[in-house]
Structures are given as C-alpha cells and as structure tokens.
Protein backbone atom coordinates (compact mmCIF):
# COMPACT_ATOMS: atom_id res chain seq x y z
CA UNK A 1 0.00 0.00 0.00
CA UNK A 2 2.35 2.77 1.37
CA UNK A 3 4.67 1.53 -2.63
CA UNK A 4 1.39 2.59 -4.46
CA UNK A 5 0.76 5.58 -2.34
CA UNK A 6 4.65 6.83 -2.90
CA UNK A 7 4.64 6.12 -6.29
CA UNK A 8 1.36 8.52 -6.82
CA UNK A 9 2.98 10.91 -5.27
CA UNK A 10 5.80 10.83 -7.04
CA UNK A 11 4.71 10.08 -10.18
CA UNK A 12 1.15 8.52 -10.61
CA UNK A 13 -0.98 12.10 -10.30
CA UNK A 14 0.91 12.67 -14.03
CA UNK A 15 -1.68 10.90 -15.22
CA UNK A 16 -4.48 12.51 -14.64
CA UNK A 17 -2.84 15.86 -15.25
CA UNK A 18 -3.50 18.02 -18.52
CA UNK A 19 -0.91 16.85 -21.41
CA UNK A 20 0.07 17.87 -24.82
CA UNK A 21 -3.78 18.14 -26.08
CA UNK A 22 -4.31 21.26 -23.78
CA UNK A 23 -0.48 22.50 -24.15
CA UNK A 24 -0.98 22.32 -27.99
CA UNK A 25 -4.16 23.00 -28.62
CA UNK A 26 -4.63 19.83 -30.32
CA UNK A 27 -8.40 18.70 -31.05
CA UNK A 28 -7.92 14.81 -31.82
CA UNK A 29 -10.86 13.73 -33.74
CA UNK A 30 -11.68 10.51 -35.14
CA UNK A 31 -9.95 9.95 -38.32
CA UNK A 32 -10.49 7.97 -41.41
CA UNK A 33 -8.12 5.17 -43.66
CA UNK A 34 -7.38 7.80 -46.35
CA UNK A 35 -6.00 10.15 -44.03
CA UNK A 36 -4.14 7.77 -42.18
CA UNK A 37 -2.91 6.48 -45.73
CA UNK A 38 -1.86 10.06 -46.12
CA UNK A 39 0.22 10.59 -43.57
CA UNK A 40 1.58 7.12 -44.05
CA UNK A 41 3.34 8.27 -47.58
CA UNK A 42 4.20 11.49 -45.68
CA UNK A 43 6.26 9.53 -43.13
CA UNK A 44 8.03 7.52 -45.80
CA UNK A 45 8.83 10.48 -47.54
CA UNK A 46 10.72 12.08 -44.45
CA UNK A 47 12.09 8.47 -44.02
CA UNK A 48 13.75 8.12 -47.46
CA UNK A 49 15.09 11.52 -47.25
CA UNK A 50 17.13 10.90 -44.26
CA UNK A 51 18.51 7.26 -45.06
CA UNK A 52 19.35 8.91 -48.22
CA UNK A 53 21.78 11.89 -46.67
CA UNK A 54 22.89 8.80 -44.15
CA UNK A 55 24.33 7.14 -47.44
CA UNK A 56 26.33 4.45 -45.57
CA UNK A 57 25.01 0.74 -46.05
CA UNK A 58 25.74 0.16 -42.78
CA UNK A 59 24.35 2.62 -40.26
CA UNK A 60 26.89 4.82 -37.95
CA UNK A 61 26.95 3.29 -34.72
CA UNK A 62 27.54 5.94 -32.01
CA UNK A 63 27.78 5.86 -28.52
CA UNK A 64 25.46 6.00 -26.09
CA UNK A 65 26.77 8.93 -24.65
CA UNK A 66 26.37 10.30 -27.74
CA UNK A 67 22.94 9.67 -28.74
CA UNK A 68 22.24 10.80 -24.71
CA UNK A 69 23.76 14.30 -24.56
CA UNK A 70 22.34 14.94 -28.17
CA UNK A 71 19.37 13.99 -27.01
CA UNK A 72 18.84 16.53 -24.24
CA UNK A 73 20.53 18.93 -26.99
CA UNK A 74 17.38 18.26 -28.98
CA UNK A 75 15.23 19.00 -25.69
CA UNK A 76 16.73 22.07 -25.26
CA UNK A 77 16.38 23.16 -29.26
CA UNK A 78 12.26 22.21 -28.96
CA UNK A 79 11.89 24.15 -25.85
CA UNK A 80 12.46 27.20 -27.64
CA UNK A 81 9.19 26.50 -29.43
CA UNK A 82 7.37 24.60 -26.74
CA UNK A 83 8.44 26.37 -23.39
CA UNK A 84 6.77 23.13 -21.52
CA UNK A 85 9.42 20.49 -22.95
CA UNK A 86 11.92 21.85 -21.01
CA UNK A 87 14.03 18.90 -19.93
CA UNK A 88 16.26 19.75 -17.01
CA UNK A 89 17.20 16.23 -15.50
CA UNK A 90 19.97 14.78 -17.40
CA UNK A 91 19.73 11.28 -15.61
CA UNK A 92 19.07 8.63 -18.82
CA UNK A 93 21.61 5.94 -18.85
CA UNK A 94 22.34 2.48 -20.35
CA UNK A 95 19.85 -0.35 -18.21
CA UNK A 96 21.88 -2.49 -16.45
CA UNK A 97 18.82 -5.51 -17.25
CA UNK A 98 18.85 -4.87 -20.73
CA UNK A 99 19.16 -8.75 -21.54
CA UNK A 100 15.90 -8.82 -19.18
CA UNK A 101 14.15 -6.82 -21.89
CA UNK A 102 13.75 -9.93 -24.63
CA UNK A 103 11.59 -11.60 -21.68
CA UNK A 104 10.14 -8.35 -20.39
CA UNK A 105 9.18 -7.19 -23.79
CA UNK A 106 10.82 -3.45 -23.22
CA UNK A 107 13.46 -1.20 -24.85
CA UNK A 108 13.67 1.74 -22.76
CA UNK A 109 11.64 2.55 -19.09
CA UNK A 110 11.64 5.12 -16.64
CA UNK A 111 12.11 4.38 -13.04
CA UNK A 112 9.55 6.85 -11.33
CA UNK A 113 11.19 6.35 -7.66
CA UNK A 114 14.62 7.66 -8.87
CA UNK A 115 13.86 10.04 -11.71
CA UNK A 116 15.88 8.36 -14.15
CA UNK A 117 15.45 7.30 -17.93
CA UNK A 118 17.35 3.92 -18.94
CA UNK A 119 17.65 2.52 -22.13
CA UNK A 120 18.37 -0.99 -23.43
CA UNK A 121 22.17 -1.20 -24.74
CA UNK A 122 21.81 -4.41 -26.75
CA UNK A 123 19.30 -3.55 -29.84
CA UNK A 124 19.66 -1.94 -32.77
CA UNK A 125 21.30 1.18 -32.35
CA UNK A 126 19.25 3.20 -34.72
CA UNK A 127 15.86 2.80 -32.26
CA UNK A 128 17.61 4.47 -29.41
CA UNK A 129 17.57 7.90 -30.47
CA UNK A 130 13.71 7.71 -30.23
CA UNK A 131 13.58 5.78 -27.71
CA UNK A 132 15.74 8.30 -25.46
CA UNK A 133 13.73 10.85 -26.77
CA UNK A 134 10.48 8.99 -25.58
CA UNK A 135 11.66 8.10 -22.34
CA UNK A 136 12.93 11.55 -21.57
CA UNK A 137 9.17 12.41 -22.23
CA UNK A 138 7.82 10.58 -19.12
CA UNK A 139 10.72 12.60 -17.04
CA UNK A 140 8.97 15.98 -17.92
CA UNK A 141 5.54 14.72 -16.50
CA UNK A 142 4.42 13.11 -19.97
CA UNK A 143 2.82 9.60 -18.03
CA UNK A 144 0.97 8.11 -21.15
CA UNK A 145 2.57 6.21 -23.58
CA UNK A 146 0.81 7.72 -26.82
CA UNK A 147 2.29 11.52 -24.93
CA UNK A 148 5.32 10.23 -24.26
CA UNK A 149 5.66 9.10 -28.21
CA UNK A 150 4.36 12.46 -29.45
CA UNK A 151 6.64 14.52 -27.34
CA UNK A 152 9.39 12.22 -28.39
CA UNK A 153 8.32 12.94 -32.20
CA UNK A 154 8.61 16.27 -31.39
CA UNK A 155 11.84 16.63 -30.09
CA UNK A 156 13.56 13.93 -32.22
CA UNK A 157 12.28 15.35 -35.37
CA UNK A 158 13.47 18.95 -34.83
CA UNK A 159 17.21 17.79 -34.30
CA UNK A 160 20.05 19.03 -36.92
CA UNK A 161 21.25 15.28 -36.56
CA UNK A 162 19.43 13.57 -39.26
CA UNK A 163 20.31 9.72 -37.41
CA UNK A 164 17.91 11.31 -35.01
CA UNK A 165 15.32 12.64 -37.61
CA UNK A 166 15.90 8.76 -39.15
CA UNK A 167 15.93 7.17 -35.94
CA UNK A 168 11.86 9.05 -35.20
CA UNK A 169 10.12 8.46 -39.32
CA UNK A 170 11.70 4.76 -39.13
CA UNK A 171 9.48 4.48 -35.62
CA UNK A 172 6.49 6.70 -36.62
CA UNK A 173 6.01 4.64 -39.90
CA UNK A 174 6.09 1.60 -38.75
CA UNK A 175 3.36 2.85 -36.10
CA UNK A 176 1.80 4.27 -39.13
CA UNK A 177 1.46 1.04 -41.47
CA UNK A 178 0.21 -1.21 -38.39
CA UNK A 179 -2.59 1.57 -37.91
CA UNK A 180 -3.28 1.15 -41.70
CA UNK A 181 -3.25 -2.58 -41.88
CA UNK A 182 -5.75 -2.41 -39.18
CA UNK A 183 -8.33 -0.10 -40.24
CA UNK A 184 -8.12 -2.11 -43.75
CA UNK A 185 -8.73 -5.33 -41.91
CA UNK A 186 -11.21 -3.80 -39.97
CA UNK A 187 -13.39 -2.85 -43.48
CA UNK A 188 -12.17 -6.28 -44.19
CA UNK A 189 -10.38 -4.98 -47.28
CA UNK A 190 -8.49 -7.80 -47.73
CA UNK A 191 -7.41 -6.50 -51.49
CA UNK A 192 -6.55 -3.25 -50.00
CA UNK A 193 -4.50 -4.31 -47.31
CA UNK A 194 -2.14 -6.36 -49.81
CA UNK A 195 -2.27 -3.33 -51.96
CA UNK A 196 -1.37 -0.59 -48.98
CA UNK A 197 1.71 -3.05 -47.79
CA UNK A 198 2.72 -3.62 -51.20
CA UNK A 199 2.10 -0.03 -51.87
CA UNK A 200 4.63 1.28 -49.20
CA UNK A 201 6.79 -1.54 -49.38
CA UNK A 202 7.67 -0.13 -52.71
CA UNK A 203 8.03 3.25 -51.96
CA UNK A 204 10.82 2.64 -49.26
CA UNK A 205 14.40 3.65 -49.82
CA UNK A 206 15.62 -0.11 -50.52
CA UNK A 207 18.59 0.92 -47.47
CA UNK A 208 15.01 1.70 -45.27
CA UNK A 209 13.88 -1.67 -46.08
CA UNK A 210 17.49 -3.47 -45.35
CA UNK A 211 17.33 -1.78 -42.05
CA UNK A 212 14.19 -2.67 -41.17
CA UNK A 213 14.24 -6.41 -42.00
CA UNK A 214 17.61 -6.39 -39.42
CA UNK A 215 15.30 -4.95 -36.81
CA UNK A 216 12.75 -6.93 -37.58
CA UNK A 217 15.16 -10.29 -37.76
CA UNK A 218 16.87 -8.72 -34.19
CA UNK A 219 13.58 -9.22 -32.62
CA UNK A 220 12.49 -12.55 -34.40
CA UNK A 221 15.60 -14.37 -33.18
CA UNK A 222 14.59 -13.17 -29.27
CA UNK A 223 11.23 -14.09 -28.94
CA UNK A 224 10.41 -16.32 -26.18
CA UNK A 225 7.07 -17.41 -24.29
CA UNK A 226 7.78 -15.24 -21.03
CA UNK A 227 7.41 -11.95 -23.14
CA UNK A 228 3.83 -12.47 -24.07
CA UNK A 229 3.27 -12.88 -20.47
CA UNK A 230 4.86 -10.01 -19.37
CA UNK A 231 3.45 -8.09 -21.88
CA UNK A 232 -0.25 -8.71 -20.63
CA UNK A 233 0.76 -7.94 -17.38
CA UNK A 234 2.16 -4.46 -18.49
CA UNK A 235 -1.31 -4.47 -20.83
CA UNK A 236 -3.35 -4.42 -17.70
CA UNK A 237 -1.24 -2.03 -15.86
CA UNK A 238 -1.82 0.45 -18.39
CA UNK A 239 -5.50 0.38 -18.16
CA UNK A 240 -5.06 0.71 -14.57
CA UNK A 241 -3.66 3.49 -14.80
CA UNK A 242 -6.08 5.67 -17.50
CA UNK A 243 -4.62 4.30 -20.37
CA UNK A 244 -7.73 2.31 -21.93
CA UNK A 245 -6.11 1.21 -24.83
CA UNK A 246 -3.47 -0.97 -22.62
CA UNK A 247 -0.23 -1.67 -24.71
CA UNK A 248 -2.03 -0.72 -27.96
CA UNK A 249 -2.38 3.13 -26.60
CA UNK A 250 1.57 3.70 -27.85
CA UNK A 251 -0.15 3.34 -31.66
CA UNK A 252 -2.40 6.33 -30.36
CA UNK A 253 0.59 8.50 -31.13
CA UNK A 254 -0.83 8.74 -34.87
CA UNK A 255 -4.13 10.44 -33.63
CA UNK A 256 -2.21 13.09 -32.14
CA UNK A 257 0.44 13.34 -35.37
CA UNK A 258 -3.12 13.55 -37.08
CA UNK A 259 -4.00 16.54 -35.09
CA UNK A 260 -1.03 18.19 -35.25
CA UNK A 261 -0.49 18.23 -39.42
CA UNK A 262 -4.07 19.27 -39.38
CA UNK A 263 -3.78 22.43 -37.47
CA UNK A 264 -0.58 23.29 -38.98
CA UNK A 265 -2.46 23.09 -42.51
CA UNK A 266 0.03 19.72 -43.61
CA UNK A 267 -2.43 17.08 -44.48
C-alpha cells in the first residue's frame, strides 16, 4: 500500500494531469483510412530523405553517450518552441537488465522512484535515439505512452542530426502502417491491405527496407514465451492506470500526429 501511495505521489498524479492536447491546442478527432494512408506516404517520404543523406550501407553506430547528450541537446532546441518540454534532468543511462528486456518485452523505461530514464544497450542502435527521446518524455511529467511518443516525435524530429530525424520516421512509420493494416482489416479490405503493404513496401528507400528487415530479424531471433506474459501484465497495468487502450495506446501516437499536421495546414 504505502509503494502505491509513494509512487502517486511521485509520479502517478501525471496521469491525470493536462498533457500535450491542452499545451498544444490539439483537437484529436476521429480519423479515417485515407488520411491515415496520407500521412503514411508522408512519413516515408521524411524516411527516405534521411537514409538517403545517411548514405552508408551500414548505419553509424555511435555511442550512447552520444545519442544521450544529443538527445537533451534536442530537448533544449524544442523548448524554444514549446516552453513546456523543457528537460532539465539529465539522468538517462544504459539499463543495467537490458538482456531482461527480450523476456520483459521493453526497450527503454523510466524508473519513477529515482527520476531516471534507462535505455536498453543491446538492440539496434538506430531505435535508441527515439527511444531516449520517448523516455525523456515521461521525465517531464508526460505519463501516457501515446504523450510520451508524441513529445518524443517532437523533439527527435526537430534535431540538426538527421540519425535522429531517421531514428523518429523509421518508428512513426512503422506505427503508421500497423494503424493502416488495421483499419483495412477492420473494413475487411483484404485486397486493399495487400495493396497498402505492397504499396509502401515499394516506396521505401531499398537501405530503409534493409534496415528494417535487421530490426525486424533482431527481434524474431529473441522471442520467447515469457514476453507475451509479461506483456499482458504491463497491458493491464496500463488500463489501470487511464490508459484504456493498454499496450495498444503507444499506436495512439498517430491520432495526435493527425491533429497536429491538421492544425498546422500539412495534411
């Protein structure tokens, strides 16, 4: 009792606080398959562009103390825009369980009794921009998942380093396509679906598609039946806590990317 009650103080009230709808003035709205479709060939635009100034075959590899302190850089750049993103705890580091994380189905968490951001040091290093980025969300107050991703957009696609601006459209359009394969399937528009994956397939930057079979293939070779598990468990936590959606609610991210191009006059 007294773990729950400490961890509401320290942490739990974020989420019931007001987030990036009423910081943005964001009015999410239900939206429909062509406009997810839309923003879909947006995202794989922006994602060709950067593999494409990347050039390499084989992606730079930098440290994690690299990717970290360019990471609060790229808090620092957005909170000239967005005074509220100001990040002023530096404490993200490498997890120490990051082997854990193949059973435990995570890449990244945040601890909420210590205040600090960790990061799994054993996948592919082109997710862990983002995945700073996302975690450094949560240490600003941001307690749901779909926030935390937004903010993380946010900040990772404003940086001047364009492994960061990769690392965010190589995350947002894969959230993108599952949200389109399941709003086909859910017309049951079989024809369409093949079409849509077929579709984007095609329009990737053949280097965007080598990279993301390797992630894909990194994740394949780990699965294991403890992660589903621990997965459901995390599932129902999330509802718990005022995230109805459970695990699904990180996908929510594209509702408020929706928003956001729409009041900005981009889709």
């Amino acid at each position: 009792m007294w773990i729950y009650i400490w961890f509401n103080i320290l942490w739990g009230l974020n989420y019931t606080r007001l987030g990036i709808e009423y910081q943005l003035k964001l009015q999410p709205q239900e939206y429909c398959k062509e406009e997810v479709v839309a923003l879909t060939n947006q995202l794989i635009v922006k994602v060709n562009e950067c593999r494409r100034q990347i050039k390499d075959t084989i992606l730079p590899q930098p440290s994690l103390p690299q990717i970290f302190n360019e990471a609060d850089k790229n808090y620092q750049t957005v909170s000239t825009n967005f005074h509220f993103l100001q990040h002023q705890s530096k404490s993200i580091k490498p997890s120490l369980y990051s082997p854990l994380g193949n059973y435990f189905g995570f890449t990244g968490y945040y601890n909420p009794f210590t205040g600090e951001a960790q990061v799994r040091n054993d996948i592919p290093r082109i997710l862990i921009p983002f995945i700073a980025c996302h975690e450094m969300a949560h240490q600003i107050g941001y307690a749901s998942e779909s926030e935390a991703n937004f903010v993380g957009y946010l900040t990772a696609s404003s940086s001047a380093d364009v492994y960061f601006r990769y690392s965010v459209y190589l995350e947002l359009f894969s959230y993108a396509q599952n949200e389109e394969i399941k709003m086909f399937w859910l017309d049951r528009d079989i024809g369409g679906l093949k079409n849509i994956i077929k579709q984007n397939k095609n329009n990737l930057d053949s280097l965007v598609r080598k990279d993301r079979t390797e992630i894909r293939e990194f994740f394949y070779k780990r699965e294991n039946k403890i992660s589903p598990i621990a997965s459901n468990i995390f599932d129902q936590y999330l509802k718990l806590n005022n995230q109805l959606a459970g695990i699904e609610s990180y996908n929510e991210v594209i509702g408020w990317l929706l928003a956001y191009e729409k009041k900005y006059g981009r889709l």
